[in-house]
N, C-alpha and C. Protein backbone atom coordinates (compact mmCIF):
# COMPACT_ATOMS: atom_id res chain seq x y z
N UNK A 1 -90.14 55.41 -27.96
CA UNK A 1 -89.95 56.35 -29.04
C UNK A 1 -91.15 56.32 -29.98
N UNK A 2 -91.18 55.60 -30.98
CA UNK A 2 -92.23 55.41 -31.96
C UNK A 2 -93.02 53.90 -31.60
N UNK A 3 -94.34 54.36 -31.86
CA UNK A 3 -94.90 53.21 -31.75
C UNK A 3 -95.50 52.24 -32.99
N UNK A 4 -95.48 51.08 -33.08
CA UNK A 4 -95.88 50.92 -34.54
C UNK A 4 -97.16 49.67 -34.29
N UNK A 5 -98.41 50.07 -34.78
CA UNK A 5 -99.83 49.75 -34.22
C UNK A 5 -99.44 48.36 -35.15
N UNK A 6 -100.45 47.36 -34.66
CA UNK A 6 -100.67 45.52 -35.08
C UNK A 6 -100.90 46.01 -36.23
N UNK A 7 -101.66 46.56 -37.15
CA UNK A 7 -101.70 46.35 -38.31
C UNK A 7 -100.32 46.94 -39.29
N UNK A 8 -99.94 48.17 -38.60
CA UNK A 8 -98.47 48.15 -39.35
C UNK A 8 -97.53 47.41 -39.40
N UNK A 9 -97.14 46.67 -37.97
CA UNK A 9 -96.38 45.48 -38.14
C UNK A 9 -96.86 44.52 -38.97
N UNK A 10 -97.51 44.69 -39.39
CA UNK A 10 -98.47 42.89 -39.67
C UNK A 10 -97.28 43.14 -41.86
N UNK A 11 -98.18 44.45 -41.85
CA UNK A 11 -97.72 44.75 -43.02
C UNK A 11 -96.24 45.06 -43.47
N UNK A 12 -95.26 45.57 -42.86
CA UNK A 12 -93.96 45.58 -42.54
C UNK A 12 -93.29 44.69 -42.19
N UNK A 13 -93.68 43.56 -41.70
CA UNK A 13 -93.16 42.23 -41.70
C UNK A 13 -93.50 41.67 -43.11
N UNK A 14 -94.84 41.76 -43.44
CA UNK A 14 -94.95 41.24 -45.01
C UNK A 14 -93.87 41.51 -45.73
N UNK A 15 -93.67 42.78 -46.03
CA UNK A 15 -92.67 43.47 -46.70
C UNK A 15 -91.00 43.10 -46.61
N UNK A 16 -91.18 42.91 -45.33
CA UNK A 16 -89.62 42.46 -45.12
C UNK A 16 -89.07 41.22 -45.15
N UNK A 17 -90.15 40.24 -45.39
CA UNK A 17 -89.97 38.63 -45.66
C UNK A 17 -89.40 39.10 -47.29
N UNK A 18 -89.45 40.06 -47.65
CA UNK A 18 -89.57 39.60 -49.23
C UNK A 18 -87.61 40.42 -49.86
N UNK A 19 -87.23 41.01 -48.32
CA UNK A 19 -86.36 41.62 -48.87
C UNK A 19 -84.57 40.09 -48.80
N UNK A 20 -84.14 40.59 -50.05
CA UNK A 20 -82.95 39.81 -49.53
C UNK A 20 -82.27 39.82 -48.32
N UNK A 21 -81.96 40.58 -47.11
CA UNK A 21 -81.08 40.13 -46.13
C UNK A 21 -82.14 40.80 -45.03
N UNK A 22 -83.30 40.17 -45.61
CA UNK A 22 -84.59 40.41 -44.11
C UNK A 22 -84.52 40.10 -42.76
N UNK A 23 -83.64 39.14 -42.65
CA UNK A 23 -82.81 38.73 -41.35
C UNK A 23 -81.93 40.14 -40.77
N UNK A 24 -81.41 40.18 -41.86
CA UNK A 24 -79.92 41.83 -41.28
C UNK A 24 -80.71 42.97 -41.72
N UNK A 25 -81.73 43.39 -42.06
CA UNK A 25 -82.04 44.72 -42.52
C UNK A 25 -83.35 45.56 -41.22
N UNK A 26 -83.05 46.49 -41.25
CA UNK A 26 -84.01 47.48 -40.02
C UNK A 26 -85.16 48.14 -40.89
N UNK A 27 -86.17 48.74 -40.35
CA UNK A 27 -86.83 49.67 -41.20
C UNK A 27 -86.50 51.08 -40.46
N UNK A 28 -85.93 51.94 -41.06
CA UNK A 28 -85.59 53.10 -40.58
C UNK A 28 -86.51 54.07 -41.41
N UNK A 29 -87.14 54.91 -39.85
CA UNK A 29 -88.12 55.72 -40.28
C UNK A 29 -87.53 57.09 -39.99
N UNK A 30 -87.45 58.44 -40.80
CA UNK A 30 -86.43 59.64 -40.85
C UNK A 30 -87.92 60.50 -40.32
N UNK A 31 -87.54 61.70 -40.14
CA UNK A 31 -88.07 63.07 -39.81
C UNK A 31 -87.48 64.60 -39.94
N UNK A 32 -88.15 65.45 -40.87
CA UNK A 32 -87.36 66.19 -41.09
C UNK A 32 -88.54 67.20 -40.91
N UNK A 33 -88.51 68.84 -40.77
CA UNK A 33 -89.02 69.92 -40.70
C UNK A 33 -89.30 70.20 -41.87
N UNK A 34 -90.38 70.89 -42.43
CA UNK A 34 -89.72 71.63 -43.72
C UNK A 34 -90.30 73.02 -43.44
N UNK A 35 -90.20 73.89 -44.23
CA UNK A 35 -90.35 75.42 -44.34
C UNK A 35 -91.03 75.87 -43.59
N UNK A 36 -91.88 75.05 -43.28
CA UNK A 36 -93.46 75.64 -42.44
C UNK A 36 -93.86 74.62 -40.98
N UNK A 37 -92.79 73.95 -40.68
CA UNK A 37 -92.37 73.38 -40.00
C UNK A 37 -93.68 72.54 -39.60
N UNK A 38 -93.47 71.95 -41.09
CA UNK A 38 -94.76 70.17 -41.08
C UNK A 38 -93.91 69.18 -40.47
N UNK A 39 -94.22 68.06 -40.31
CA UNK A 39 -92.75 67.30 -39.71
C UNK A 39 -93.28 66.24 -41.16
N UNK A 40 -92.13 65.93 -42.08
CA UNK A 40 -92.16 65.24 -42.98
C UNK A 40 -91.45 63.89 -42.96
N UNK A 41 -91.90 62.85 -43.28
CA UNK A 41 -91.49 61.56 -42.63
C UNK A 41 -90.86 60.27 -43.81
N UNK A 42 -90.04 59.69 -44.01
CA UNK A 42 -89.57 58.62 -44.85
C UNK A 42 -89.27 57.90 -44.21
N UNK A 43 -89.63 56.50 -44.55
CA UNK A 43 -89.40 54.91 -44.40
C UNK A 43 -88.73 54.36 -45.66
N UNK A 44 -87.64 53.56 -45.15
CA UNK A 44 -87.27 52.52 -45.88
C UNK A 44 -86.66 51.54 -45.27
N UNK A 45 -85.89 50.84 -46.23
CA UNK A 45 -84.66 49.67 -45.63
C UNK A 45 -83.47 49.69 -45.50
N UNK A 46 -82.73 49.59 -44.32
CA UNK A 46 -81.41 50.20 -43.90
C UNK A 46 -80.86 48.84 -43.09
N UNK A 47 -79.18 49.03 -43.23
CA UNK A 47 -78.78 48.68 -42.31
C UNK A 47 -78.61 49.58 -41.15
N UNK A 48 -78.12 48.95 -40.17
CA UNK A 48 -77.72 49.62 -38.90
C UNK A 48 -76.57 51.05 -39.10
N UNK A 49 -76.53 52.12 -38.91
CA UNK A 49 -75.79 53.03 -39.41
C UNK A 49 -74.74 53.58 -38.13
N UNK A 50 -74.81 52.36 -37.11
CA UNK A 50 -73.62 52.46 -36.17
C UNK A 50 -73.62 53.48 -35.09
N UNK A 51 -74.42 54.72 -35.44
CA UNK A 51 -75.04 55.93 -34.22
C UNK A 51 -75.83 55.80 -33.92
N UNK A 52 -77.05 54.72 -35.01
CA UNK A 52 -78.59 55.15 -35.06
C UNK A 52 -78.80 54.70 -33.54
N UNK A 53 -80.66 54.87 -33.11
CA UNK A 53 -81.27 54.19 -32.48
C UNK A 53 -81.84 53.43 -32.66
N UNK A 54 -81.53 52.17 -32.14
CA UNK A 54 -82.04 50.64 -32.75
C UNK A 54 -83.19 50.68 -31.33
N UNK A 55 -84.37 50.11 -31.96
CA UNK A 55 -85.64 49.45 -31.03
C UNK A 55 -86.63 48.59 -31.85
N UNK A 56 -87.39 47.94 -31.17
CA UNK A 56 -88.30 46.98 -31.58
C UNK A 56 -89.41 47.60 -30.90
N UNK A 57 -90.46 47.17 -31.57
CA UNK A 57 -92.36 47.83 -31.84
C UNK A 57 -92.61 46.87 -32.76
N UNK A 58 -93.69 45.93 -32.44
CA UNK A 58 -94.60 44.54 -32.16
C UNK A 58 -94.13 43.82 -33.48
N UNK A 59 -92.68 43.56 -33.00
CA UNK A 59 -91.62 42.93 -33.60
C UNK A 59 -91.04 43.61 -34.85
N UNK A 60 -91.04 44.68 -35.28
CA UNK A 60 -90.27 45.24 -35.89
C UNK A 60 -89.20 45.90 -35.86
N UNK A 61 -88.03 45.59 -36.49
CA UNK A 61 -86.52 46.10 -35.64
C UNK A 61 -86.56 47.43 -36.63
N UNK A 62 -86.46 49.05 -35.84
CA UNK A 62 -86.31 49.77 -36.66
C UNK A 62 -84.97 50.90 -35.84
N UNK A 63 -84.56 51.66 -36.76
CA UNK A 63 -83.09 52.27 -36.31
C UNK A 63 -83.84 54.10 -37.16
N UNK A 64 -83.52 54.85 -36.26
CA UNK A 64 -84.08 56.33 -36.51
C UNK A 64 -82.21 56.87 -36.04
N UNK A 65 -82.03 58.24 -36.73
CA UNK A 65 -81.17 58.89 -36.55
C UNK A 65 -81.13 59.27 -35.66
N UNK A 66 -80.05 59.65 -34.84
CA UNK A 66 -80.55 60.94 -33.40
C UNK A 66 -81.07 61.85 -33.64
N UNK A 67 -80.61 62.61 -34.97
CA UNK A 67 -81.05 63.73 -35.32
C UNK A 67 -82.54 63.95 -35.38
N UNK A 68 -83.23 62.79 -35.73
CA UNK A 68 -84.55 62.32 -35.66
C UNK A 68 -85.41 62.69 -34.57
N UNK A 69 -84.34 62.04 -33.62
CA UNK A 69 -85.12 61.31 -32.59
C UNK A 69 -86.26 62.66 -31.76
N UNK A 70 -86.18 63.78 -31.61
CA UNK A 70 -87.14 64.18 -30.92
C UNK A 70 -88.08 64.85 -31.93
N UNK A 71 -87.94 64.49 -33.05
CA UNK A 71 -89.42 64.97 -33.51
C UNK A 71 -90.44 63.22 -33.78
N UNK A 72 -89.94 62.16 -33.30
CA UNK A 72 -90.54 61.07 -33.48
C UNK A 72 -91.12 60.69 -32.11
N UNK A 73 -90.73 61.42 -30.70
CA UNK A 73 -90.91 60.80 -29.60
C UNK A 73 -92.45 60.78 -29.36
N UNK A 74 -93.03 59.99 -29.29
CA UNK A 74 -94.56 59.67 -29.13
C UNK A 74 -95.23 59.72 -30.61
N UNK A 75 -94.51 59.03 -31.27
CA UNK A 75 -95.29 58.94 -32.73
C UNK A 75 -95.71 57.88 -32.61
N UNK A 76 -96.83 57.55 -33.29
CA UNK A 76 -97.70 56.44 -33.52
C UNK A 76 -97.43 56.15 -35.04
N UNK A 77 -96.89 54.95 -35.50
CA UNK A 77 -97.05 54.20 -37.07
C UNK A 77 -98.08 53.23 -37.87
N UNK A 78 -99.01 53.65 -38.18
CA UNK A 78 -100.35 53.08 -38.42
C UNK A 78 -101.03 52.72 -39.78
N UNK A 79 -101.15 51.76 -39.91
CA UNK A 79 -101.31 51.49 -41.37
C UNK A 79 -103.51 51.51 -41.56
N UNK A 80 -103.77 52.34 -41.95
CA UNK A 80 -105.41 52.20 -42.57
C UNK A 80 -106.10 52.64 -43.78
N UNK A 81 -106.79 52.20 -43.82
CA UNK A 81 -107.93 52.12 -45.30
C UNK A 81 -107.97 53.88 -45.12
N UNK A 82 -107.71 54.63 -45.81
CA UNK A 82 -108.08 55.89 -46.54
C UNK A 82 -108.84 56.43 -47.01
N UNK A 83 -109.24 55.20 -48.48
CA UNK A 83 -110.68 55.53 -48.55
C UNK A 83 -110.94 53.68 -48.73
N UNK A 84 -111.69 53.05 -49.20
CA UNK A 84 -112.45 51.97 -49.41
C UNK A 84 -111.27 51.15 -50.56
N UNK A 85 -110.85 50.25 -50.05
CA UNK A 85 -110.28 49.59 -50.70
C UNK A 85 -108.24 49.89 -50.92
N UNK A 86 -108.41 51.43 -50.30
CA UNK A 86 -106.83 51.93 -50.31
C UNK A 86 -106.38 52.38 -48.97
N UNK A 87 -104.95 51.40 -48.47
CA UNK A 87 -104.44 51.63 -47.91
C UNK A 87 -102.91 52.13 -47.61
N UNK A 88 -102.76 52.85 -46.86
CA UNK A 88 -101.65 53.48 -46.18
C UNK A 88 -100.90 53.68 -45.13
N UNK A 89 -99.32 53.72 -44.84
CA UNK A 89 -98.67 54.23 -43.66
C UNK A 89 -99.60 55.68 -43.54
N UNK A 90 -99.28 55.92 -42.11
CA UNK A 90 -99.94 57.27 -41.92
C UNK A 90 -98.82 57.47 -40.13
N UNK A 91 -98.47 58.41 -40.29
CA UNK A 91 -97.73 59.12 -38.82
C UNK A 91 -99.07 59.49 -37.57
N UNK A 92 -99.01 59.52 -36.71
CA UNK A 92 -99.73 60.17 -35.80
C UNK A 92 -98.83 60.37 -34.83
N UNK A 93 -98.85 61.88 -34.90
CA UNK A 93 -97.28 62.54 -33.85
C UNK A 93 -97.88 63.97 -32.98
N UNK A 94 -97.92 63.85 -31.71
CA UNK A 94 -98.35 65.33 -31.37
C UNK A 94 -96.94 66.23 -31.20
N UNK A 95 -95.85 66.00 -32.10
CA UNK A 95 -94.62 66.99 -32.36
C UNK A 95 -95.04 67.50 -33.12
N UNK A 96 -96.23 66.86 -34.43
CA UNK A 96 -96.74 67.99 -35.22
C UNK A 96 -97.54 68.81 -35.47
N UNK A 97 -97.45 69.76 -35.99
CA UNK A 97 -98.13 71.22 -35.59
C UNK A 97 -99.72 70.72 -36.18
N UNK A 98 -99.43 70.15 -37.53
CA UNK A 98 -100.53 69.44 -37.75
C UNK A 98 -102.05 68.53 -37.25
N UNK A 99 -101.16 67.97 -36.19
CA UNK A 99 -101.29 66.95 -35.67
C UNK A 99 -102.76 67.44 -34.67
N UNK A 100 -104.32 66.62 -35.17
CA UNK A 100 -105.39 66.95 -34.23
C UNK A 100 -105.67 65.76 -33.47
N UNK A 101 -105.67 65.70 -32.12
CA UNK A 101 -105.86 64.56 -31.46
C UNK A 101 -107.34 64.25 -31.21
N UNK A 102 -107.62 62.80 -31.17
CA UNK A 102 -108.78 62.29 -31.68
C UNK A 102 -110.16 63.01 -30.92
N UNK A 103 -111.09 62.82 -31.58
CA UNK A 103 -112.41 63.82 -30.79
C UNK A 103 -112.18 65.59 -31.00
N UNK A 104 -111.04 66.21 -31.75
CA UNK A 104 -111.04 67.56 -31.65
C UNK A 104 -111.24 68.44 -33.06
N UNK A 105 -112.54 67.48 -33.79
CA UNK A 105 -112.50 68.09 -34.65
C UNK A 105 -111.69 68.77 -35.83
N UNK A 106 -112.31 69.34 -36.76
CA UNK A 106 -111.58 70.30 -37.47
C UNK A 106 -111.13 69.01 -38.60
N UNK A 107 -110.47 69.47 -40.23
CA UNK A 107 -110.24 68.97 -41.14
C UNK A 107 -109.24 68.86 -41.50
């Protein structure tokens, strides 16, 4: 489903050492359309919501909705420097319309 690159885990495990029930908690990543059909994306901390899809990516336990699930299939979760000194989650999904795959130019 989603893939989540060594440096996002690295950082998402940081994060989740720090939560109270980091042992029982998932990171559930959502997907939704909006008007112009961008694919718009939220992360947080969830329990298991009993329908979701539970999987692991380089040890991170994360749970996505079904409803989710096919605008996430071949997403990449990637954490990098932005500009010099600032970093970020960032999606890389060819579900989105957005979405330029590497070497193809354009801004």
């Amino acid at each position: 489903m989603i893939k989540i690159t060594p440096q996002a885990a690295e950082q998402i495990r940081a994060q989740a050492s720090r939560q109270p029930d980091g042992a029982d908690v998932f990171l559930r990543i959502a997907a939704t359309l909006d008007g112009d059909g961008v694919i718009q994306y939220g992360m947080g901390w969830d329990q298991d919501g009993g329908k979701d899809i539970k999987f692991a990516s380089e040890g991170v336990n994360v749970v996505v909705a079904p409803a989710c699930e096919a605008l996430l299939i071949g997403a990449t979760l990637d954490y990098v420097e932005i500009n010099p000194g600032e970093f970020q989650f960032i999606f890389v999904n060819p579900n989105d319309k957005q979405h330029r795959p590497a070497g193809s130019g354009g801004a």
